[in-house]
Protein backbone atom coordinates (compact mmCIF):
# COMPACT_ATOMS: atom_id res chain seq x y z
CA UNK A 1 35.06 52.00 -42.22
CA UNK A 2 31.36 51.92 -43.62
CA UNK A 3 31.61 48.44 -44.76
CA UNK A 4 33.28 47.37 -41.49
CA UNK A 5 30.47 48.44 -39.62
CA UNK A 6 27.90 46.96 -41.52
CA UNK A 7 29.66 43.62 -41.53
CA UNK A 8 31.33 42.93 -38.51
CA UNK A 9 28.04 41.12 -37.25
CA UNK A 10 29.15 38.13 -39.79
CA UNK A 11 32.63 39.01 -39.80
CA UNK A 12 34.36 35.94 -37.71
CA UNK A 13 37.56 37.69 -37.08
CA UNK A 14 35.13 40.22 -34.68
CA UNK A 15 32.88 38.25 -33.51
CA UNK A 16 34.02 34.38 -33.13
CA UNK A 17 32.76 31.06 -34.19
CA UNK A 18 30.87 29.08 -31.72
CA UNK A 19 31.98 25.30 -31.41
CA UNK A 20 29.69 24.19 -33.66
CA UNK A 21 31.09 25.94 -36.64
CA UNK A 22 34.17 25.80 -35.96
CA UNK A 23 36.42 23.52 -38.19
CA UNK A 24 39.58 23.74 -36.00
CA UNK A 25 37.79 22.49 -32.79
CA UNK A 26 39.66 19.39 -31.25
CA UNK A 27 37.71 16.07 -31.92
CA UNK A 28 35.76 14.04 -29.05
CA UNK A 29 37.95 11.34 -27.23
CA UNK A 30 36.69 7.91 -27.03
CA UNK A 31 36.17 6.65 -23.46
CA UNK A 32 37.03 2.89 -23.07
CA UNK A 33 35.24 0.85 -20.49
């Protein structure tokens, strides 16, 4: 439980990845003209 707590600041599971990090994001359409 010790180790939880001092890692769940990194830990993604907790705390998320923002889009930038994420590799699973969906890629950027084109947009024709």
């Amino acid at each position: 439980l010790d180790y939880c707590e001092k890692h769940k600041a990194t830990d993604t599971l907790v705390s998320g990845t923002t889009d930038a990090q994420n590799p699973f994001r969906e890629k950027k359409g084109c947009t024709l003209i």
